[in-house]
C-alpha atoms as a PDB file:
ATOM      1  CA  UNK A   1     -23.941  50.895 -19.246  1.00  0.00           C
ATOM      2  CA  UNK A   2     -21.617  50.981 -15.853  1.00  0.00           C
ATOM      3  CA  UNK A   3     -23.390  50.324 -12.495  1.00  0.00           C
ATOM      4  CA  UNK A   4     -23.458  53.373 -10.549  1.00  0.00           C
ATOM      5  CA  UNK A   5     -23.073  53.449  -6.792  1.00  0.00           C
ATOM      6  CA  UNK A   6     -27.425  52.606  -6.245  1.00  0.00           C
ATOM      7  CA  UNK A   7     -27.607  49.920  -8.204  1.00  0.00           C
ATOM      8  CA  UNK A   8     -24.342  48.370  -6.348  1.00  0.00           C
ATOM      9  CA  UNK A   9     -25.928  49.090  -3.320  1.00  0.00           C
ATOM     10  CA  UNK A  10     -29.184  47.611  -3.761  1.00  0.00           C
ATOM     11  CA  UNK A  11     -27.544  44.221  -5.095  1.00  0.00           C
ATOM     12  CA  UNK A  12     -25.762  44.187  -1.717  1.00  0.00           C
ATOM     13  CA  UNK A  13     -28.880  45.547   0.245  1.00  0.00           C
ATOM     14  CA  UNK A  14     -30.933  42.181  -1.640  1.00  0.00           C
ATOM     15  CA  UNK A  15     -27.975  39.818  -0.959  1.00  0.00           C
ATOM     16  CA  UNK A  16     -27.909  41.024   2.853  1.00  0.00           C
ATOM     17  CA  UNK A  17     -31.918  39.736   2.852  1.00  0.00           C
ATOM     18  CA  UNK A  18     -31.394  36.353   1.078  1.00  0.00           C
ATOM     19  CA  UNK A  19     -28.557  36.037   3.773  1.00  0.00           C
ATOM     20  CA  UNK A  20     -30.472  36.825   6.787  1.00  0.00           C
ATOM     21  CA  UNK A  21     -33.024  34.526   5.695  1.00  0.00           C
ATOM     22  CA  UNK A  22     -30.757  31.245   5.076  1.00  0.00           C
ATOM     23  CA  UNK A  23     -29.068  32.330   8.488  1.00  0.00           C
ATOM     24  CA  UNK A  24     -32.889  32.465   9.852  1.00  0.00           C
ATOM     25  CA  UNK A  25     -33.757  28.880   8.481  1.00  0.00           C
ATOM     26  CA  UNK A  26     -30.214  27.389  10.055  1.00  0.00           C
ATOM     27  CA  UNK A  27     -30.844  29.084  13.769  1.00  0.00           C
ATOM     28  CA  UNK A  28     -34.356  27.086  13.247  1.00  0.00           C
ATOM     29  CA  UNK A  29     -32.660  23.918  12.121  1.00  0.00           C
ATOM     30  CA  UNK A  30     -30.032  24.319  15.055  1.00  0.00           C
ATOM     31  CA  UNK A  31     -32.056  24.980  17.910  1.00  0.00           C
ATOM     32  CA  UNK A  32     -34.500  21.297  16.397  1.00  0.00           C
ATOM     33  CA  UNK A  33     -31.282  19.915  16.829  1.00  0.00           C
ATOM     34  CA  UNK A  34     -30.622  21.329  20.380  1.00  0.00           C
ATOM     35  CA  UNK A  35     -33.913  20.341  21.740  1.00  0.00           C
ATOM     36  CA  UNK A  36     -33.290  16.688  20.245  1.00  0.00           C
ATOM     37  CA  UNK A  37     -29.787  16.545  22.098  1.00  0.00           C
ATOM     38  CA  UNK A  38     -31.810  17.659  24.771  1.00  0.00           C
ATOM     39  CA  UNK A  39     -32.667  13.894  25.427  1.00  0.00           C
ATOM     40  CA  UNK A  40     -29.024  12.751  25.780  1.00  0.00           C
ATOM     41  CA  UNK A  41     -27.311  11.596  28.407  1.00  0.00           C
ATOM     42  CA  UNK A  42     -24.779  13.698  30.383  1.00  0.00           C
ATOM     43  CA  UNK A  43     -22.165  12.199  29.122  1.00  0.00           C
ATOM     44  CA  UNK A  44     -22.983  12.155  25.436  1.00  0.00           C
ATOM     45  CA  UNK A  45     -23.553  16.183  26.479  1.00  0.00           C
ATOM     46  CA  UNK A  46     -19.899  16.562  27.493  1.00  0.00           C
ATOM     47  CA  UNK A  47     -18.283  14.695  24.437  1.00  0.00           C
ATOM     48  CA  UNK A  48     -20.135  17.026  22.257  1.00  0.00           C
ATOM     49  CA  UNK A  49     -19.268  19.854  23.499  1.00  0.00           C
ATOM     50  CA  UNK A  50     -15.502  19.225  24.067  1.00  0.00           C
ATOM     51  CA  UNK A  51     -14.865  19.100  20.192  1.00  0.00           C
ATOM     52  CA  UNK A  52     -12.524  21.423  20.444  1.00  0.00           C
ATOM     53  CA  UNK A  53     -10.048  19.992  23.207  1.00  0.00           C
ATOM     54  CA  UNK A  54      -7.011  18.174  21.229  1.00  0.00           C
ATOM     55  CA  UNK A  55      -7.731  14.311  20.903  1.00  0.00           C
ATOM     56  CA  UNK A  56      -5.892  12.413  23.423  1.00  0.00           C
ATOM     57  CA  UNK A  57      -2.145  11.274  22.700  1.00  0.00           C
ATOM     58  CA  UNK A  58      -1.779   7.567  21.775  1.00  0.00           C
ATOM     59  CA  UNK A  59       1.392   6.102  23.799  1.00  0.00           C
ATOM     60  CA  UNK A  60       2.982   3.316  22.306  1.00  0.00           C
ATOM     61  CA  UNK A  61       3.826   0.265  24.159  1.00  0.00           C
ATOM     62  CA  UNK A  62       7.196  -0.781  24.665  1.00  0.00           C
ATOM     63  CA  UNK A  63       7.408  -4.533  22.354  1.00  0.00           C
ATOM     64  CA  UNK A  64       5.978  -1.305  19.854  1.00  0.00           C
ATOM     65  CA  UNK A  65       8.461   0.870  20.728  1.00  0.00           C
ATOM     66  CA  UNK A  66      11.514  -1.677  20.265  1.00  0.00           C
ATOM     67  CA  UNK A  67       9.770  -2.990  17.142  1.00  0.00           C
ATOM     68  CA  UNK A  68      10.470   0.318  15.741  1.00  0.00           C
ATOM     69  CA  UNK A  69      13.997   0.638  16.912  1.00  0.00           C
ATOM     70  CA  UNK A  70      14.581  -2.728  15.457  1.00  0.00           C
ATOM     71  CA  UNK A  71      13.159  -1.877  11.937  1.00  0.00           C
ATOM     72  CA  UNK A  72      15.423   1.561  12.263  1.00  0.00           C
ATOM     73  CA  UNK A  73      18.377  -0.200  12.798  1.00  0.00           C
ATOM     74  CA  UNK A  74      17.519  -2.915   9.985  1.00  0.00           C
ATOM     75  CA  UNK A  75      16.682  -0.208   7.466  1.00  0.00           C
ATOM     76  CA  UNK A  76      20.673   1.593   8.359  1.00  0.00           C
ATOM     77  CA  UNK A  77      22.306  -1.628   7.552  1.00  0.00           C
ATOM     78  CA  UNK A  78      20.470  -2.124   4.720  1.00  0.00           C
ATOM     79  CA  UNK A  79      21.388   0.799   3.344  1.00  0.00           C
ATOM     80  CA  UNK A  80      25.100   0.582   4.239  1.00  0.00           C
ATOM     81  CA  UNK A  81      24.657  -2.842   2.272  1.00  0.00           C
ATOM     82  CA  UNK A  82      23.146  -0.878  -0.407  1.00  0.00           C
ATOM     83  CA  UNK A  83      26.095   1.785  -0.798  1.00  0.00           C
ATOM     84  CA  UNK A  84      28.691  -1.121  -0.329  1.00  0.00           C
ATOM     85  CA  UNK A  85      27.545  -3.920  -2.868  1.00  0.00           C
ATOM     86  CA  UNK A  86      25.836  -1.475  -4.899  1.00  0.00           C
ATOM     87  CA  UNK A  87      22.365  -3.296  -5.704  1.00  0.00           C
ATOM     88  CA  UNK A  88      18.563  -2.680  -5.023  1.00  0.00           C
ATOM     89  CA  UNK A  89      17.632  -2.093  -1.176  1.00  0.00           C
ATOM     90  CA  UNK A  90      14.377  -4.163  -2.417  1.00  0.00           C
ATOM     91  CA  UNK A  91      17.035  -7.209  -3.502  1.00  0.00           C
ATOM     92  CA  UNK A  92      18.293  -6.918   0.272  1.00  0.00           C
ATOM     93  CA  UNK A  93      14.762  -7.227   2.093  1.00  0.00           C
ATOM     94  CA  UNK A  94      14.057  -9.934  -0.584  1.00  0.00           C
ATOM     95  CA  UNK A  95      17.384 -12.014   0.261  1.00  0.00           C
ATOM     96  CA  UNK A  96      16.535 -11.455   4.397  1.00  0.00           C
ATOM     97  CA  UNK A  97      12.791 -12.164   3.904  1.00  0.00           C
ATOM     98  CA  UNK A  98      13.846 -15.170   2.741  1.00  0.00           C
ATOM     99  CA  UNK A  99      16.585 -16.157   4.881  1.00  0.00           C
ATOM    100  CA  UNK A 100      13.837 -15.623   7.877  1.00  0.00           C
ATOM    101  CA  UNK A 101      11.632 -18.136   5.993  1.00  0.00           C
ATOM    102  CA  UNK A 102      14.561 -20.709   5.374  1.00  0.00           C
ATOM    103  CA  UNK A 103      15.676 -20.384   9.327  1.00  0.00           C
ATOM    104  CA  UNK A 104      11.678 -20.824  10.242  1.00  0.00           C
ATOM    105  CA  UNK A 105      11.133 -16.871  11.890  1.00  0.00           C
ATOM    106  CA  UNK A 106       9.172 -16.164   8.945  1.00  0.00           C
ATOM    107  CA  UNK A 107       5.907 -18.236   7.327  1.00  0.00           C
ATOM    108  CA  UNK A 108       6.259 -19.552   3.641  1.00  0.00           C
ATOM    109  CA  UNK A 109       8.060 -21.134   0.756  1.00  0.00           C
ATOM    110  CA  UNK A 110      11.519 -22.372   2.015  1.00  0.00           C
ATOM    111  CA  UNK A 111      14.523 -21.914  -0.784  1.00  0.00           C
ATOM    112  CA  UNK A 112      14.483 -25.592  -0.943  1.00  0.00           C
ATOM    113  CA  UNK A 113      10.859 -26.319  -1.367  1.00  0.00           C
ATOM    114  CA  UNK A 114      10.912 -23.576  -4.019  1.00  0.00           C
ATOM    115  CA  UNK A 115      13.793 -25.361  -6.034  1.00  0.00           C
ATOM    116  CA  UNK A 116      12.121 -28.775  -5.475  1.00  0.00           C
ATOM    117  CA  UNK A 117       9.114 -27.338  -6.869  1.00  0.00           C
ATOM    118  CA  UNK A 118      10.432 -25.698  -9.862  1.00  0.00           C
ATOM    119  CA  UNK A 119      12.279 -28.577 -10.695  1.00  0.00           C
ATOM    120  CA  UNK A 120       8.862 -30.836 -10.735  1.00  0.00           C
ATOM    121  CA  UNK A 121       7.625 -28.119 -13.187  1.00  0.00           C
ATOM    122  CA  UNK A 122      10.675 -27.707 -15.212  1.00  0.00           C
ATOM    123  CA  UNK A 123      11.345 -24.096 -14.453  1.00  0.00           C
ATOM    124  CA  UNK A 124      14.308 -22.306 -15.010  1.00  0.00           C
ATOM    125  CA  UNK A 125      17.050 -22.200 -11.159  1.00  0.00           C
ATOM    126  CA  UNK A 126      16.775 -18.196 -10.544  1.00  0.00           C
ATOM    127  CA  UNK A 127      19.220 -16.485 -12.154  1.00  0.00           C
ATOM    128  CA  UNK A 128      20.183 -14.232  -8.919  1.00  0.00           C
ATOM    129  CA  UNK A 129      21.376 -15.849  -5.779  1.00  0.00           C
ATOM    130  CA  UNK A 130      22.280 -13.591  -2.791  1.00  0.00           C
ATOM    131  CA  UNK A 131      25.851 -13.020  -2.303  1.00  0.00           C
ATOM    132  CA  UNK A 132      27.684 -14.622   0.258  1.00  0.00           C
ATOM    133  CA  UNK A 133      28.268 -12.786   4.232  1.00  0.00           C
ATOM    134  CA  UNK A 134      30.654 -10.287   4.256  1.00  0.00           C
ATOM    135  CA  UNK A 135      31.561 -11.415   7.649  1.00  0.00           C
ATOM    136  CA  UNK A 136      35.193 -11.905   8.873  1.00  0.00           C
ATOM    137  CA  UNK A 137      37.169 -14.081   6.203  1.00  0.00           C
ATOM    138  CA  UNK A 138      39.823 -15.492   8.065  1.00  0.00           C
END
C-alpha cells in the first residue's frame, strides 16, 4: 500500500520530536560543560574560544632553510647522474652514503672495515662497485 501525504507527514512530525529532544539533552550537556569551564583561568578561556583563528605559521630557521637547499641541489645532480649513467637513483645515494662514511662525515661501516670483515667470514667481494668520477680526464 503507498504512503499517502499523512502518514509522510506524521513520520516527519515524530522525527522532528525525537530531534528536539536529543538537541534538548546536548544544550543540557553543553551548558554542564560551560559552568565547569567556568572555573578556568582567563587564559585557558581565550585559547578555547579562538579555535577558529588559523594556527600560527612555523618559520624555519636558516641552518633549516640551507639544509633544504642543499638536499635540493643533491637530489638535481643525482638525477642528472641518473639520466647520464643510466642506473638506480637509490644505487647513487647508496655509493654517496658511503663515500660520507669512508671520508668520516657520516657514522658507520667504512668500505674497508666491511671488506676486512667479509673476508674474516668468507663472504663473497660485492659484485657492484661505484663507477669512477666523471670529473675532468685530462
Amino acid at each position: 500500500m503507498p504512503r499517502g501525504k499523512t502518514q509522510d507527514r506524521s513520520i516527519l512530525a515524530m522525527a522532528l520530536v525525537g530531534y528536539e529532544v536529543e538537541k534538548k539533552k546536548i544544550e543540557d550537556r553543553i551548558q554542564e560543560i560551560r559552568n565547569k569551564l567556568g572555573k578556568v583561568t582567563a587564559k585557558v578561556r581565550g585559547a578555547l574560544t579562538s579555535n577558529n583563528d588559523r594556527p600560527k605559521r612555523r618559520k624555519l630557521s636558516v641552518a633549516a632553510r640551507k639544509r633544504i637547499a642543499q638536499l635540493q641541489s643533491e637530489l638535481a645532480a643525482t638525477r642528472r647522474a641518473k639520466a647520464e649513467l643510466g642506473i638506480s637513483e637509490q644505487a647513487i645515494y647508496s655509493w654517496r652514503k658511503q663515500d660520507a662514511v669512508d671520508g668520516g662525515e657520516r657514522s658507520g661501516l667504512t668500505s674497508s672495515d666491511r671488506e676486512a670483515s667479509n673476508r674474516l667470514l668468507g663472504a663473497p667481494p660485492r659484485a657492484a662497485d661505484p663507477p669512477e668520477p666523471l670529473g675532468d680526464q685530462t
